[in-house]
C-alpha atoms as a PDB file:
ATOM      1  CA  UNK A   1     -19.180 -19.195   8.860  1.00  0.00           C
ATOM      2  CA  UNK A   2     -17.624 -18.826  12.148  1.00  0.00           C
ATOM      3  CA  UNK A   3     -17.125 -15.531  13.836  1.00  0.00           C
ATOM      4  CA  UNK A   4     -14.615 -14.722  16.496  1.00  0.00           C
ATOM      5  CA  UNK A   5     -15.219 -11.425  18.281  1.00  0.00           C
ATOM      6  CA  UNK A   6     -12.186 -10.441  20.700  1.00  0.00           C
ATOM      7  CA  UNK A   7     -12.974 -10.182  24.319  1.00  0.00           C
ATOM      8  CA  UNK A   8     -12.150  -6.811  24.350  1.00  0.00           C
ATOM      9  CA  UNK A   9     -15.294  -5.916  22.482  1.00  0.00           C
ATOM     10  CA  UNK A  10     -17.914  -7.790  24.187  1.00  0.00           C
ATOM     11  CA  UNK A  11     -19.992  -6.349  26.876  1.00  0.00           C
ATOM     12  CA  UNK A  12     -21.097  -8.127  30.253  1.00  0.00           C
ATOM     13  CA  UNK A  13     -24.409  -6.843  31.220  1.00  0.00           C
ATOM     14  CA  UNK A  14     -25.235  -6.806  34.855  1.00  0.00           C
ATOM     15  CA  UNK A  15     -28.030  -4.825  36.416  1.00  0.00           C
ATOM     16  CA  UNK A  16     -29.346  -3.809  32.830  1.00  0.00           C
ATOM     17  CA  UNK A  17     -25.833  -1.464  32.297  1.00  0.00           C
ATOM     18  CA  UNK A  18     -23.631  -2.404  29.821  1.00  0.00           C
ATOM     19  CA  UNK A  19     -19.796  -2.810  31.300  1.00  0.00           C
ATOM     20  CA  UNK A  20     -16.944  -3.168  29.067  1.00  0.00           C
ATOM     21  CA  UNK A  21     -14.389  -5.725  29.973  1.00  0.00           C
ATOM     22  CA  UNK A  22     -10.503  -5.055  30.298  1.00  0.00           C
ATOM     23  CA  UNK A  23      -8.628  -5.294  27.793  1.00  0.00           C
ATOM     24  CA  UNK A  24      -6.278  -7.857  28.020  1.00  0.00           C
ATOM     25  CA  UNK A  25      -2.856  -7.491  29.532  1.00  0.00           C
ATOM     26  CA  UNK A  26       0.290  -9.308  28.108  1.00  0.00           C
ATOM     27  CA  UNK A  27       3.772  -8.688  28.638  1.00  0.00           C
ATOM     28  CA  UNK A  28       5.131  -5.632  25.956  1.00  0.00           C
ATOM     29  CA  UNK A  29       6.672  -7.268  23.619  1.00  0.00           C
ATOM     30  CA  UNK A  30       8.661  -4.944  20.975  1.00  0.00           C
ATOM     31  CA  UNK A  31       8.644  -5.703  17.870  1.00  0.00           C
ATOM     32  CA  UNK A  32      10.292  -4.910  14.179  1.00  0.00           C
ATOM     33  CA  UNK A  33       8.232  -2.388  12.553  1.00  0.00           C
ATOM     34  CA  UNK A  34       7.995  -4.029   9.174  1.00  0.00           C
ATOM     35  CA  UNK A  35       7.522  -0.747   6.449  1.00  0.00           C
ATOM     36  CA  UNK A  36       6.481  -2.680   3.118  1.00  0.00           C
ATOM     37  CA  UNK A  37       4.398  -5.850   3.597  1.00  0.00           C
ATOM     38  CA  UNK A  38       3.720  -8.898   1.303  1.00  0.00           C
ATOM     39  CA  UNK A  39       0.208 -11.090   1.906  1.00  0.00           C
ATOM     40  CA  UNK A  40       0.262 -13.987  -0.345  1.00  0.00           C
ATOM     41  CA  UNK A  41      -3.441 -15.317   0.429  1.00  0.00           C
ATOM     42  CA  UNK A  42      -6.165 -16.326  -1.895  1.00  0.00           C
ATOM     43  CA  UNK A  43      -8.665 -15.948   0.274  1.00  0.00           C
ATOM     44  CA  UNK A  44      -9.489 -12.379   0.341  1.00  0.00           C
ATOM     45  CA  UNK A  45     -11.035 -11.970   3.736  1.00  0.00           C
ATOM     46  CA  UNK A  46      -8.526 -13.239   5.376  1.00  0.00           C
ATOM     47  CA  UNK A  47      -6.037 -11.112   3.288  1.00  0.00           C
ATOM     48  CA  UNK A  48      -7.518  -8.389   4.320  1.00  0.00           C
ATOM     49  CA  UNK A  49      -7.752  -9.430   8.089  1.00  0.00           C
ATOM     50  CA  UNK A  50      -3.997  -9.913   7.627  1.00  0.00           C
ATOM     51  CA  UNK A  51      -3.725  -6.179   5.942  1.00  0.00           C
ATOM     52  CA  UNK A  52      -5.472  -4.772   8.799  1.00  0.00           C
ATOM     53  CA  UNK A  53      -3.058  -6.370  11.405  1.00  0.00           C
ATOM     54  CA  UNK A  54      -0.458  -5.517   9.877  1.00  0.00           C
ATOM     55  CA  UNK A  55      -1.021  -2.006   9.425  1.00  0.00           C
ATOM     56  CA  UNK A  56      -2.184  -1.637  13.134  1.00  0.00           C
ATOM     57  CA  UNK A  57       1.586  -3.066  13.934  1.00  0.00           C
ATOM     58  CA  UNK A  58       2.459  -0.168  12.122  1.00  0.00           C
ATOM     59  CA  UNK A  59       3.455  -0.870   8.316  1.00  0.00           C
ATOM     60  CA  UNK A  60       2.847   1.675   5.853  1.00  0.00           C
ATOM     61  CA  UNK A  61       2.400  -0.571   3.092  1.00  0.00           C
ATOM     62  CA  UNK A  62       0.633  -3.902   2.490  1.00  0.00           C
ATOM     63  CA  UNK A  63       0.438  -5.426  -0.675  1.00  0.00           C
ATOM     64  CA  UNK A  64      -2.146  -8.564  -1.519  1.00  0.00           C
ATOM     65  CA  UNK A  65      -1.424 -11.554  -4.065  1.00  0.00           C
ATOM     66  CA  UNK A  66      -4.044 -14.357  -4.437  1.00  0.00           C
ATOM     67  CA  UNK A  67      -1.671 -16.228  -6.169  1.00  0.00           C
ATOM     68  CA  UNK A  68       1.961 -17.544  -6.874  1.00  0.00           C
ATOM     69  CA  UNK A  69       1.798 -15.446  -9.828  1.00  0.00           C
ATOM     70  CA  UNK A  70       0.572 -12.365  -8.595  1.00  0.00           C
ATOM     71  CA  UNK A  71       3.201 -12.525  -5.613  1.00  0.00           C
ATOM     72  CA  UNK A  72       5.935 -13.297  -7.876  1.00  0.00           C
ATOM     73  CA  UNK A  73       5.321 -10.144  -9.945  1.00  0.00           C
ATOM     74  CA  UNK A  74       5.264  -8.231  -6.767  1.00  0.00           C
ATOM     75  CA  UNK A  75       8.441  -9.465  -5.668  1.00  0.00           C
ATOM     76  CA  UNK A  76      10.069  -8.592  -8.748  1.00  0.00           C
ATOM     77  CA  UNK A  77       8.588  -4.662  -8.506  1.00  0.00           C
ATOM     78  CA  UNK A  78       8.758  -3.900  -4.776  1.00  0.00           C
ATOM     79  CA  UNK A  79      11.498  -5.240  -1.997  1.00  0.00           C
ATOM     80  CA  UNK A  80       9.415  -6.622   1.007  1.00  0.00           C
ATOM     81  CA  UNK A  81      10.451  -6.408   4.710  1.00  0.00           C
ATOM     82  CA  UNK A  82       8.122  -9.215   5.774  1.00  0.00           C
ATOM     83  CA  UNK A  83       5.765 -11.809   4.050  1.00  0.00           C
ATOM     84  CA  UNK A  84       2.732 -13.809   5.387  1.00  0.00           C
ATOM     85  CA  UNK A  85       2.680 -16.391   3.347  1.00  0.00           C
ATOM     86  CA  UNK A  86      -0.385 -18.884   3.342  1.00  0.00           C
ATOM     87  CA  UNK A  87       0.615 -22.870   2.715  1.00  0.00           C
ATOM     88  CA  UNK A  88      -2.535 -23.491   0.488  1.00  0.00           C
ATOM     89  CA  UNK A  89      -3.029 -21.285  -2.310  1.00  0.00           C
ATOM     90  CA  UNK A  90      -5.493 -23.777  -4.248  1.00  0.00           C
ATOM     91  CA  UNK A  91      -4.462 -25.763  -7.081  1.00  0.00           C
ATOM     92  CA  UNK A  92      -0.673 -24.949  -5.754  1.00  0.00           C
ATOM     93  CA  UNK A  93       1.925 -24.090  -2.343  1.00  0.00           C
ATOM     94  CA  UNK A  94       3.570 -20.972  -1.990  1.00  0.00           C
ATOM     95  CA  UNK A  95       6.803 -22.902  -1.834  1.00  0.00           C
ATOM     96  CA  UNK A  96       8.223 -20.616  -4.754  1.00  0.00           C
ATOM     97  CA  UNK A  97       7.425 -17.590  -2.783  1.00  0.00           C
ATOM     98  CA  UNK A  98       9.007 -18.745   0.501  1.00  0.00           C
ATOM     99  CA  UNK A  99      12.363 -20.053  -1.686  1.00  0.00           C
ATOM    100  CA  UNK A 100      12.433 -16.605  -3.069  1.00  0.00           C
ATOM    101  CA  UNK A 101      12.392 -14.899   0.115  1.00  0.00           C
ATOM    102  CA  UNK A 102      15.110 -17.393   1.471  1.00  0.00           C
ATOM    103  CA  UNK A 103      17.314 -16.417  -1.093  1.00  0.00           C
ATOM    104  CA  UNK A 104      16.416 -12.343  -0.611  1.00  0.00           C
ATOM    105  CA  UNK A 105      17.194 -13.293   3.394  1.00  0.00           C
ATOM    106  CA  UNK A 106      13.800 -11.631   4.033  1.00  0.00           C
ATOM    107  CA  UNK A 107      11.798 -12.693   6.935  1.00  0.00           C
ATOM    108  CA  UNK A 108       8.617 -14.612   6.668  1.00  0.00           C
ATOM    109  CA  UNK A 109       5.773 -16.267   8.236  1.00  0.00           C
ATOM    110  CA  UNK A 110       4.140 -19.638   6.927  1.00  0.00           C
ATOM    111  CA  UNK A 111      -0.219 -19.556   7.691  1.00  0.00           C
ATOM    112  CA  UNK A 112      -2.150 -23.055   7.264  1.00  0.00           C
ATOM    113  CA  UNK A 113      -5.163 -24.241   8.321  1.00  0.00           C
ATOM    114  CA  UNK A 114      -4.951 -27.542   7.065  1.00  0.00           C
ATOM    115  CA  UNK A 115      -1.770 -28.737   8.470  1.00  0.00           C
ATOM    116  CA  UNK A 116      -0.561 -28.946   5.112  1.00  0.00           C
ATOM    117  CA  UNK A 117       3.007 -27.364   6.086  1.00  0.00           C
ATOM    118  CA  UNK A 118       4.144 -31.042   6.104  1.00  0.00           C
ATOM    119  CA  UNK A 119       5.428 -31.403   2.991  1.00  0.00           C
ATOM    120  CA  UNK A 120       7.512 -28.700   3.796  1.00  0.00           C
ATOM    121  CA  UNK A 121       8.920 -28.627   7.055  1.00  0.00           C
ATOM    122  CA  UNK A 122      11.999 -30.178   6.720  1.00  0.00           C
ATOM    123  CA  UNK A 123      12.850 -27.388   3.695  1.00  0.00           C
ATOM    124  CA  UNK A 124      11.613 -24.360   6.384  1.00  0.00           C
ATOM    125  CA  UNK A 125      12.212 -25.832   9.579  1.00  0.00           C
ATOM    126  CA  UNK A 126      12.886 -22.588  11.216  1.00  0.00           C
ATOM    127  CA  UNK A 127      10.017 -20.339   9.918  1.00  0.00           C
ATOM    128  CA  UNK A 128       7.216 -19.350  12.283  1.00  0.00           C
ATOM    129  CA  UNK A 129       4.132 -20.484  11.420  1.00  0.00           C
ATOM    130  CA  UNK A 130       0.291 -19.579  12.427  1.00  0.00           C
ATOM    131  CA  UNK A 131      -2.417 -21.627  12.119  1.00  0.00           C
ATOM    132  CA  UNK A 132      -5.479 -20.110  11.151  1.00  0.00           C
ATOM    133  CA  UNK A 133      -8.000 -18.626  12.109  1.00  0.00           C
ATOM    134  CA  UNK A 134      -4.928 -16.004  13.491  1.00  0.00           C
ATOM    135  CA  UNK A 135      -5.382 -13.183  14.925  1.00  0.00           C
ATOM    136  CA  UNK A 136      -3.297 -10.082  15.935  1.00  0.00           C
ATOM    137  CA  UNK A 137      -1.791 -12.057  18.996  1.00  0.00           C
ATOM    138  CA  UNK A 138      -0.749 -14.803  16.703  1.00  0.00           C
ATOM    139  CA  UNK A 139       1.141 -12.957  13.946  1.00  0.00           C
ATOM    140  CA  UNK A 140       3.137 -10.390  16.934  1.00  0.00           C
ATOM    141  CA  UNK A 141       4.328 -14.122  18.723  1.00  0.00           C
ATOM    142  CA  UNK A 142       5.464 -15.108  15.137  1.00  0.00           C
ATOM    143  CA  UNK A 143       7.211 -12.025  14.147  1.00  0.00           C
ATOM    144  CA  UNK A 144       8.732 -11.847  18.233  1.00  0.00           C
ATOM    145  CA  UNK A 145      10.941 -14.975  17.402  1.00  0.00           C
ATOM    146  CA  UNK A 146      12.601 -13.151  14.653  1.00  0.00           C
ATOM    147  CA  UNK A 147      14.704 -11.087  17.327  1.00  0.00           C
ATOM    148  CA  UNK A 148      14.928  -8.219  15.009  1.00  0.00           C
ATOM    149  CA  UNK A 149      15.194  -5.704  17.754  1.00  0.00           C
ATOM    150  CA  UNK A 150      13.672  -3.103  19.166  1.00  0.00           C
ATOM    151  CA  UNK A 151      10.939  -0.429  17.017  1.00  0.00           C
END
């Protein structure tokens, strides 16, 4: 396993006293403030990496499917304002998901860590997409080139 700890939470030590570094700065960006949130991930760590950063942007509700199925039963419940949609979801792609959202206009964000967003690039051209390991940075550059508007 491979562990990424932010920069923000790692102490320099110097003369035996523990200083914490700053955090860092980047330009504000503002950002849609997505209410009701759909994670389509089958690995459930991650998921609920994504969860977490997602709620910190500020939505009130994140939902988790580990599978086509799972998100496709979701989608037929709830109405989503976002998805994060991971590429690889084992013995299948979350193609189905992503042409569903399409249709439903609803914005969404491709994840892969395999590169395997080949096979459908030319089909979602213009979706962001994050390679993982994300983190919070990642997803908030993704969602910025929606130009939704202002919180």
């Amino acid at each position: 396993a491979t562990f990424t700890v932010p920069g923000t939470n790692v102490a320099s030590f110097s003369d035996g006293a523990a200083q914490h570094l700053p955090p860092e700065t980047a330009p504000e960006t503002r950002l849609p403030v997505f209410e009701r949130v759909l994670v389509v991930e089958d690995n459930m760590i991650i998921a609920l990496d994504a969860e977490m950063i997602m709620s910190d942007l500020g939505s009130a509700q994140v939902d988790i499917a580990a599978s086509v199925g799972q998100a496709q039963d979701l989608l037929q419940l709830h109405q989503y304002d976002f998805a994060l949609l991971d590429v690889n979801l084992g013995d299948q792609t979350s193609e189905k998901i992503a042409d569903i959202l399409v249709e439903r206009s609803q914005p969404f964000v491709f994840a892969t860590g395999y590169g395997e967003l080949r096979e459908l690039e030319g089909k979602y051209k213009d979706v962001p997409v994050v390679q993982k390991p994300y983190e919070k940075d990642d997803l908030v550059e993704a969602i910025a080139t929606f130009g939704l508007g202002e919180n």
